[in-house]
PDB file of N, CA and C in Angstrom:
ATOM      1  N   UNK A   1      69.093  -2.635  55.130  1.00  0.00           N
ATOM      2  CA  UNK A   1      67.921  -2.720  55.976  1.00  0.00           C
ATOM      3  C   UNK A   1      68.068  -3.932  56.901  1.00  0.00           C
ATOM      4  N   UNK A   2      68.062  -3.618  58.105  1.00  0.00           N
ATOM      5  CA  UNK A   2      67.386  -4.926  59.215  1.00  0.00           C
ATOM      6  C   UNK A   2      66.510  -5.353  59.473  1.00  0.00           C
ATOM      7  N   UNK A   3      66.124  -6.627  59.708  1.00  0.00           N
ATOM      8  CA  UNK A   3      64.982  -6.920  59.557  1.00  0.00           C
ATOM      9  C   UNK A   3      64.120  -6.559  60.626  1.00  0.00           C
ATOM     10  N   UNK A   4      64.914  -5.895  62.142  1.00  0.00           N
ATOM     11  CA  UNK A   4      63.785  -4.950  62.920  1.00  0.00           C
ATOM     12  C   UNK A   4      63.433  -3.717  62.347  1.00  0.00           C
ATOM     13  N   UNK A   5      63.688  -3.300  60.797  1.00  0.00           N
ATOM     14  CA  UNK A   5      63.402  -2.156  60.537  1.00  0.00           C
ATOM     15  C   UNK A   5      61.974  -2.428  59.107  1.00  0.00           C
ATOM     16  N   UNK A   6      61.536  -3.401  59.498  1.00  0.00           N
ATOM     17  CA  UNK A   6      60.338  -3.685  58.563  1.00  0.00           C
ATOM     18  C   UNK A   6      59.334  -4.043  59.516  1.00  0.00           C
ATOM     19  N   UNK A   7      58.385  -3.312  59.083  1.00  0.00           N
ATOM     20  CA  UNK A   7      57.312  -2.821  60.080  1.00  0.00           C
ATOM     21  C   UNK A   7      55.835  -3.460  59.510  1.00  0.00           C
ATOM     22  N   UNK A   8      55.862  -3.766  58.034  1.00  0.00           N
ATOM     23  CA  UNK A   8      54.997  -4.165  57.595  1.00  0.00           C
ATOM     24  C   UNK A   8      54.960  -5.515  57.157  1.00  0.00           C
ATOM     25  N   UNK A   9      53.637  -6.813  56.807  1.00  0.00           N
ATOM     26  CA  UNK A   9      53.654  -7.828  56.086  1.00  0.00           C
ATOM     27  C   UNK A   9      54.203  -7.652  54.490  1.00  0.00           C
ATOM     28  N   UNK A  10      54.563  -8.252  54.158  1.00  0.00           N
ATOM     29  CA  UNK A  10      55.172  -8.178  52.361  1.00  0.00           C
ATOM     30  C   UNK A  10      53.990  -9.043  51.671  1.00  0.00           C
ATOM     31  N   UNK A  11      52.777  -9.429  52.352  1.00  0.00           N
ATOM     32  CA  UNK A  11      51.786  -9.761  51.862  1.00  0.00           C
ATOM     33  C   UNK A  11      50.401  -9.664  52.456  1.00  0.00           C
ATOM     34  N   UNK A  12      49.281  -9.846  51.805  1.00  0.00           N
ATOM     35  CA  UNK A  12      47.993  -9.370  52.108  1.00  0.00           C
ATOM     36  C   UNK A  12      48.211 -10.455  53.380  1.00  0.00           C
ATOM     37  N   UNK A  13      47.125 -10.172  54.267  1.00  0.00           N
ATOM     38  CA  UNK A  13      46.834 -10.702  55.897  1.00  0.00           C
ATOM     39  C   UNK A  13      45.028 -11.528  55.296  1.00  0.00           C
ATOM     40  N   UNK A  14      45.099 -12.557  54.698  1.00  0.00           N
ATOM     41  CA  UNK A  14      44.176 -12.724  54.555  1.00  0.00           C
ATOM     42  C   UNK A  14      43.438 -14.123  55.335  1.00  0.00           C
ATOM     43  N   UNK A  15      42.041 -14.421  55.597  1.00  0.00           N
ATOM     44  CA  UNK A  15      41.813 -15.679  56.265  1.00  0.00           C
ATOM     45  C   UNK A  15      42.829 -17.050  55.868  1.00  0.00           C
ATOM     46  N   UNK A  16      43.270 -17.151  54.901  1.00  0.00           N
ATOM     47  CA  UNK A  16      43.955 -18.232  54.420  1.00  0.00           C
ATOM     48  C   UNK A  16      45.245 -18.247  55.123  1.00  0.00           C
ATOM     49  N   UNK A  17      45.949 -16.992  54.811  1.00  0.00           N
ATOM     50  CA  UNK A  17      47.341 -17.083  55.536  1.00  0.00           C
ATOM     51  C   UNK A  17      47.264 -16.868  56.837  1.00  0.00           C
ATOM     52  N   UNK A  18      46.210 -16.415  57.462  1.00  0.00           N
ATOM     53  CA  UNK A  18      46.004 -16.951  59.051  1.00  0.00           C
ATOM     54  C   UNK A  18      45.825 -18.168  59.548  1.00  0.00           C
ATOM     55  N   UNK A  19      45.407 -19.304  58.982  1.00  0.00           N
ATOM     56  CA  UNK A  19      45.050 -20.473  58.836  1.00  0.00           C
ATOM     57  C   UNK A  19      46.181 -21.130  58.908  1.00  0.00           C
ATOM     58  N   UNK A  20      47.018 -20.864  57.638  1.00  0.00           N
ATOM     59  CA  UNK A  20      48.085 -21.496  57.561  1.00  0.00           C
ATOM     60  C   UNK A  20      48.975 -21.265  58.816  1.00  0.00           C
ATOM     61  N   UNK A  21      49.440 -19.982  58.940  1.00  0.00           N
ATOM     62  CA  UNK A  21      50.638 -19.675  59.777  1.00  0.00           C
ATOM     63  C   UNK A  21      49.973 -20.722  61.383  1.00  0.00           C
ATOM     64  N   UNK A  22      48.625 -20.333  61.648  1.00  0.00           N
ATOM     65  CA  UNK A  22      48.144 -21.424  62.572  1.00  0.00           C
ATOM     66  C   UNK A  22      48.582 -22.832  62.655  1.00  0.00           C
ATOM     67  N   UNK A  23      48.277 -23.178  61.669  1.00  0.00           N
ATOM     68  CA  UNK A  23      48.716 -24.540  61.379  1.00  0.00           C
ATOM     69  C   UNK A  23      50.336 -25.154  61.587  1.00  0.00           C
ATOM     70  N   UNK A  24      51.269 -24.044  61.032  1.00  0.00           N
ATOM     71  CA  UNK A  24      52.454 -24.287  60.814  1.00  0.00           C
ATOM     72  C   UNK A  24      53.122 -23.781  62.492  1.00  0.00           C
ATOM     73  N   UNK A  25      52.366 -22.886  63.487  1.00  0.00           N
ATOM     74  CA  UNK A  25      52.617 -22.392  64.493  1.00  0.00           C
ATOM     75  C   UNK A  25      52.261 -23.923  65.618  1.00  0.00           C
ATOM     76  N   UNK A  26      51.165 -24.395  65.097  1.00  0.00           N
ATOM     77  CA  UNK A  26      50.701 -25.632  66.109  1.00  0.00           C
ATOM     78  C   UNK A  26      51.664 -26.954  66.035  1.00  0.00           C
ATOM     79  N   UNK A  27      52.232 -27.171  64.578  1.00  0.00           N
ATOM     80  CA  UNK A  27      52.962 -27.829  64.404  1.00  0.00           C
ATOM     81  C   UNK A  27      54.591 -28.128  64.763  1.00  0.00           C
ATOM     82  N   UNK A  28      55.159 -26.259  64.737  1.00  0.00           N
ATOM     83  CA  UNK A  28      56.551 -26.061  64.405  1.00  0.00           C
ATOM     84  C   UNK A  28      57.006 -25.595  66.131  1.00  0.00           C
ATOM     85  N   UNK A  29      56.185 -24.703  66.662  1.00  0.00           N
ATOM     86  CA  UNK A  29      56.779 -23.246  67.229  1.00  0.00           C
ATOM     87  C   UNK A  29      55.702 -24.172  69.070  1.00  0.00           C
ATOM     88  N   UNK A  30      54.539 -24.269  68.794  1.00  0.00           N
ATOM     89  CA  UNK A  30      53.705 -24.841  70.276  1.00  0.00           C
ATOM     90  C   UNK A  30      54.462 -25.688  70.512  1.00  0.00           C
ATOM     91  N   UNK A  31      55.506 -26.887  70.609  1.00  0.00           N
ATOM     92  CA  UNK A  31      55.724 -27.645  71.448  1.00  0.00           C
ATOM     93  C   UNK A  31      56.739 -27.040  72.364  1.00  0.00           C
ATOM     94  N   UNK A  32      57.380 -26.131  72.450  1.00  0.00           N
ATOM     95  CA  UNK A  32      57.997 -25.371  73.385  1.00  0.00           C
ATOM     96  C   UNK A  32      57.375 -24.081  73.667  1.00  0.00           C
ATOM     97  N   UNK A  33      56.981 -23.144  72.250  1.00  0.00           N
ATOM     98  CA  UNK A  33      56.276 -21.817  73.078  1.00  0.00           C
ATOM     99  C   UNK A  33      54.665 -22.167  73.523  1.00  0.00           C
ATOM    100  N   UNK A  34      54.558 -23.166  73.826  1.00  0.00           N
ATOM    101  CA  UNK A  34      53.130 -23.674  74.021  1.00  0.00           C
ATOM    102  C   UNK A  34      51.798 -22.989  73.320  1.00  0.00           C
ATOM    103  N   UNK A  35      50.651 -23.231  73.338  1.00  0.00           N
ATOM    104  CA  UNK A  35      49.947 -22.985  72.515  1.00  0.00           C
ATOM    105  C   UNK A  35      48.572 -21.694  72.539  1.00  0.00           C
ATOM    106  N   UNK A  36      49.421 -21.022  73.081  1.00  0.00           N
ATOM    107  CA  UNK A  36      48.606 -19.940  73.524  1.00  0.00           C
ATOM    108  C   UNK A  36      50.003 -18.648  73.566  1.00  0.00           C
ATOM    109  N   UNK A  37      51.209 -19.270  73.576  1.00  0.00           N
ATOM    110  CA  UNK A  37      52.370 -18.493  73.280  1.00  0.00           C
ATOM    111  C   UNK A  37      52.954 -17.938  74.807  1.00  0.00           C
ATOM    112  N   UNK A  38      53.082 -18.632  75.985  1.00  0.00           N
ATOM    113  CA  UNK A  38      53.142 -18.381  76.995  1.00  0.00           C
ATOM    114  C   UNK A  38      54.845 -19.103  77.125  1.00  0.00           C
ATOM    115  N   UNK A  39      55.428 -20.035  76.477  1.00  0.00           N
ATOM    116  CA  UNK A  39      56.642 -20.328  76.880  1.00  0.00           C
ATOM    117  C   UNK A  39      56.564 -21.329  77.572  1.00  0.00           C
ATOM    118  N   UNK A  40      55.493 -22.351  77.781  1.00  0.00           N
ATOM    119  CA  UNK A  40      55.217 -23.279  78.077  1.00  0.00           C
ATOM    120  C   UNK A  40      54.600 -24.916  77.596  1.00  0.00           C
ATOM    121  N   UNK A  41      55.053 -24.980  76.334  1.00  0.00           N
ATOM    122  CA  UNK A  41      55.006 -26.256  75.753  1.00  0.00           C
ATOM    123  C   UNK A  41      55.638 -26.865  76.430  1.00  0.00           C
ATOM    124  N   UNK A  42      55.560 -28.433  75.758  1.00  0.00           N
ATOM    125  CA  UNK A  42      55.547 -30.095  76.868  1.00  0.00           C
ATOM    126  C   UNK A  42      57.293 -29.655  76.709  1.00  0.00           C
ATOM    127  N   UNK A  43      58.082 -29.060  75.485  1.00  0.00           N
ATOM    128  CA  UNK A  43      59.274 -29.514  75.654  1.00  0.00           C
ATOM    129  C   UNK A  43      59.903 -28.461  77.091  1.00  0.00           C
ATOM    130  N   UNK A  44      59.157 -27.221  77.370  1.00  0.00           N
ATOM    131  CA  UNK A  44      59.607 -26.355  78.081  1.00  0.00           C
ATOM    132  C   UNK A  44      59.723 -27.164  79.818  1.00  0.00           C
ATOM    133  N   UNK A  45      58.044 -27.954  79.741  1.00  0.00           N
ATOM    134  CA  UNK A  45      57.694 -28.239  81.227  1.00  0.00           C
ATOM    135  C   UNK A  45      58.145 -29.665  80.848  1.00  0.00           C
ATOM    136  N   UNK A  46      58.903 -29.950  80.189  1.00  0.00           N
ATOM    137  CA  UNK A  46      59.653 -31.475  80.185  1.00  0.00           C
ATOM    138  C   UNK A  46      61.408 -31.228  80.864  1.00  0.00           C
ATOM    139  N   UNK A  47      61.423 -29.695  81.226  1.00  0.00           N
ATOM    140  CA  UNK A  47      63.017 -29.844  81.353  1.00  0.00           C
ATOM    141  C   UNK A  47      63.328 -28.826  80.970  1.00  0.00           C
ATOM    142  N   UNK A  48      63.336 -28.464  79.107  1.00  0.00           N
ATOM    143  CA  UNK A  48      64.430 -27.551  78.518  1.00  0.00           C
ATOM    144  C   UNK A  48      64.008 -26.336  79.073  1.00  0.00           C
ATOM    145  N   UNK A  49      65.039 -25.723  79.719  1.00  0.00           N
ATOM    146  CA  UNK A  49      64.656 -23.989  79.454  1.00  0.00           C
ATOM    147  C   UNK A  49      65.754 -23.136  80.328  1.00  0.00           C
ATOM    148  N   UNK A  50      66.797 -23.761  79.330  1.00  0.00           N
ATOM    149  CA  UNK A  50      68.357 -22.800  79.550  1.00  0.00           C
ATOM    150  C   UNK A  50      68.721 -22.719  78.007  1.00  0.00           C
ATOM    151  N   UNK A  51      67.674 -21.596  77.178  1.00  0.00           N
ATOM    152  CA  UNK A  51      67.350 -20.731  77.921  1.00  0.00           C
ATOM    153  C   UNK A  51      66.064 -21.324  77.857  1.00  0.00           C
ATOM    154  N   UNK A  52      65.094 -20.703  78.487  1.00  0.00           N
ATOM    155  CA  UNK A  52      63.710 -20.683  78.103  1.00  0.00           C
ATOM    156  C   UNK A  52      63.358 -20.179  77.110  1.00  0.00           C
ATOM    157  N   UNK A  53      62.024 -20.961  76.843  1.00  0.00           N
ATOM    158  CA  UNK A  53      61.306 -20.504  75.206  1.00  0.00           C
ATOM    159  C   UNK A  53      60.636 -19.226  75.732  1.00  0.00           C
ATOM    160  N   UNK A  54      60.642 -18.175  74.715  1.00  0.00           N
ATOM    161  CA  UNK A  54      60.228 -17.128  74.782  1.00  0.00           C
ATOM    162  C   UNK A  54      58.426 -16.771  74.741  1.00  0.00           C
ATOM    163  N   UNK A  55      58.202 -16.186  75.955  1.00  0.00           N
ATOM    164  CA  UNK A  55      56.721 -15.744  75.782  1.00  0.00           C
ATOM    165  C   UNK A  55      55.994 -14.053  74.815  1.00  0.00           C
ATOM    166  N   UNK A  56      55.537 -14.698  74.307  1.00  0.00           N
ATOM    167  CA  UNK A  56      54.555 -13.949  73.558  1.00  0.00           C
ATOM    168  C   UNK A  56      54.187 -12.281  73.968  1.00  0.00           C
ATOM    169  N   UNK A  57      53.960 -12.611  75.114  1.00  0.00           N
ATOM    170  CA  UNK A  57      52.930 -11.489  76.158  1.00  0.00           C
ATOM    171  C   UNK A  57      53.727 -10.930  76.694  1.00  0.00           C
ATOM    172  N   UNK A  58      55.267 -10.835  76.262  1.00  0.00           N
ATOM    173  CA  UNK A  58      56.434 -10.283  77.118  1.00  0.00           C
ATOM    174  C   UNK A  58      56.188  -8.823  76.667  1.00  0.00           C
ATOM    175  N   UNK A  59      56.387  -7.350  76.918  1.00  0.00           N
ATOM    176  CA  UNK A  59      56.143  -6.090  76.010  1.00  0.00           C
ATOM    177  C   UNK A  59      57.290  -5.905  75.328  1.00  0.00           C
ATOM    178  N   UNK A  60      58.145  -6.720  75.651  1.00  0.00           N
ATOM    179  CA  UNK A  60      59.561  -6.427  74.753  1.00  0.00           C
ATOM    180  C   UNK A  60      58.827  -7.405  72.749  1.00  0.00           C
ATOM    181  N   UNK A  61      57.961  -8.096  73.401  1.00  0.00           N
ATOM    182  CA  UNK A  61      57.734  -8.802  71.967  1.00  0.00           C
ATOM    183  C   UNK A  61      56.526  -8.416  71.470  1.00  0.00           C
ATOM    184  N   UNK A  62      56.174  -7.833  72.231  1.00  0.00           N
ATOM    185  CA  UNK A  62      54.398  -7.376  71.934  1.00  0.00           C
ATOM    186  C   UNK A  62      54.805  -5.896  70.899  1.00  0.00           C
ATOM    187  N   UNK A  63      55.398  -5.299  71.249  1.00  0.00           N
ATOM    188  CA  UNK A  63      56.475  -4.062  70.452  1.00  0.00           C
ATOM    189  C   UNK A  63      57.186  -4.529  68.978  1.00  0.00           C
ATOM    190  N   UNK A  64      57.993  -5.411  69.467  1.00  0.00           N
ATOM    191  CA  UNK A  64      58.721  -6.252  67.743  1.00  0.00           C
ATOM    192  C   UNK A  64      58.239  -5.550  66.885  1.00  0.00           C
ATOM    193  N   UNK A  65      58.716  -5.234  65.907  1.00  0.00           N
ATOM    194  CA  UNK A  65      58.093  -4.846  64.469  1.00  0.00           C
ATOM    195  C   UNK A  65      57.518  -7.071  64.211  1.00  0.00           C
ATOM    196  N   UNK A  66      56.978  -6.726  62.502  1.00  0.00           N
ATOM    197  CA  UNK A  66      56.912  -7.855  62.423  1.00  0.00           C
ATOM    198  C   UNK A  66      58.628  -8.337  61.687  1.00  0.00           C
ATOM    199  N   UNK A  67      59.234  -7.792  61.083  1.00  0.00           N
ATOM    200  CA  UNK A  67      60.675  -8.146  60.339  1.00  0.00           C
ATOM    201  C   UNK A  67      61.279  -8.838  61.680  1.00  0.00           C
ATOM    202  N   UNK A  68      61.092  -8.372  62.847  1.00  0.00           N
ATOM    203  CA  UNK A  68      61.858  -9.053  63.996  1.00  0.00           C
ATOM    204  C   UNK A  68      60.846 -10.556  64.188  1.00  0.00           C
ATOM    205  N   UNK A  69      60.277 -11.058  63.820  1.00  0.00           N
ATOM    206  CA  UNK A  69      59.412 -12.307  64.200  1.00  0.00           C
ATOM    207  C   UNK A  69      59.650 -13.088  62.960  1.00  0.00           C
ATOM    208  N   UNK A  70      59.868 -12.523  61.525  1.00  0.00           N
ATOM    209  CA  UNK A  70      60.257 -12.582  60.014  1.00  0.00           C
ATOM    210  C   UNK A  70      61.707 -13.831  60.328  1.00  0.00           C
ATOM    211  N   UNK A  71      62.384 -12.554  60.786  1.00  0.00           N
ATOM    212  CA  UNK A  71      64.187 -12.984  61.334  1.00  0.00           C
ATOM    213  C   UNK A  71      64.410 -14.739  61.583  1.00  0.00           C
ATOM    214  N   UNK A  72      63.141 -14.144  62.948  1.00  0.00           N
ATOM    215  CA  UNK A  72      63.610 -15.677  64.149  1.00  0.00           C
ATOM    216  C   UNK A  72      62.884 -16.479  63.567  1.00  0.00           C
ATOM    217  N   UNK A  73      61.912 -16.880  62.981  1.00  0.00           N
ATOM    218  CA  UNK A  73      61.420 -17.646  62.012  1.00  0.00           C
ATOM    219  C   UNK A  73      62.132 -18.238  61.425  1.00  0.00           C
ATOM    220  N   UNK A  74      63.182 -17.438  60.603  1.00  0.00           N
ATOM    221  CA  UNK A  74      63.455 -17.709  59.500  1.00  0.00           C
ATOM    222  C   UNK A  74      64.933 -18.360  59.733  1.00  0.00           C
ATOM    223  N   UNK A  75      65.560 -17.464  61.025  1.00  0.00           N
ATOM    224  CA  UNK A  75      66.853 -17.979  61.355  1.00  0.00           C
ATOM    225  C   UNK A  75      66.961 -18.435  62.465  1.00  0.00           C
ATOM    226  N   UNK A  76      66.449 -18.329  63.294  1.00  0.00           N
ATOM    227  CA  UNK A  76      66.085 -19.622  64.735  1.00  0.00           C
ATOM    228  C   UNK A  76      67.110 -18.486  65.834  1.00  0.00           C
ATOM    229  N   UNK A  77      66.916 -18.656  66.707  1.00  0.00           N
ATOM    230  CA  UNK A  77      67.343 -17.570  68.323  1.00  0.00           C
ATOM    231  C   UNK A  77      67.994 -18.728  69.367  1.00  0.00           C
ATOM    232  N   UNK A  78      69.037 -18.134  69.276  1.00  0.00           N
ATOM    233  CA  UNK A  78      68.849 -18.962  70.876  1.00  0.00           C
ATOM    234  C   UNK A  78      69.725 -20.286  70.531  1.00  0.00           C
ATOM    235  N   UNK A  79      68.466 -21.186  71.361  1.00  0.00           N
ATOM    236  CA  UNK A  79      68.460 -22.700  71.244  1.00  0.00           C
ATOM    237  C   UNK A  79      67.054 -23.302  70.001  1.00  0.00           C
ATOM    238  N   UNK A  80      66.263 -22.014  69.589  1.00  0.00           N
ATOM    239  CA  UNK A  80      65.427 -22.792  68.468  1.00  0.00           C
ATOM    240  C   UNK A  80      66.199 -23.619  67.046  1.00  0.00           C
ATOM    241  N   UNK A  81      65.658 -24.292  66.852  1.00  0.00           N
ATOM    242  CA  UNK A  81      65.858 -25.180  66.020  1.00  0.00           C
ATOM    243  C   UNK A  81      65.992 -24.361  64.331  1.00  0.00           C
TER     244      UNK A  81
END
């Protein structure tokens, strides 16, 4: 199995783990995909973006299963960390 071929969470979606992933998204992922998920954090409009951080609202990502967001999380794309 690939992980674009998992379509579902492997856990309940509950207020808590929305909270969290918030938290860990404001902390980890907003200073380059900025904070609304546009690809515009301070590190993007400070310079970096060869490549550019990826926007949110693109339909190529709005589509993703979630196993494809699982992946880059987990194993970083690109130039993510």
């Amino acid at each position: 199995m690939y992980p674009d071929d998992v379509e579902a969470f492997p856990f309940m979606i509950t207020k808590e783990a929305l909270d969290r992933g918030q938290e860990r998204y404001q902390i980890f992922c907003s200073v380059c995909h900025g904070m609304t998920g546009y690809g515009d954090g301070m590190i993007a409009r400070r310079g970096f973006n060869k490549p550019a951080p990826a926007s949110y609202h693109q339909d190529r990502l709005r589509q993703a299963p979630v196993g494809h967001f699982f992946d880059v999380m987990t194993n970083g794309w690109g130039a993510m960390p």
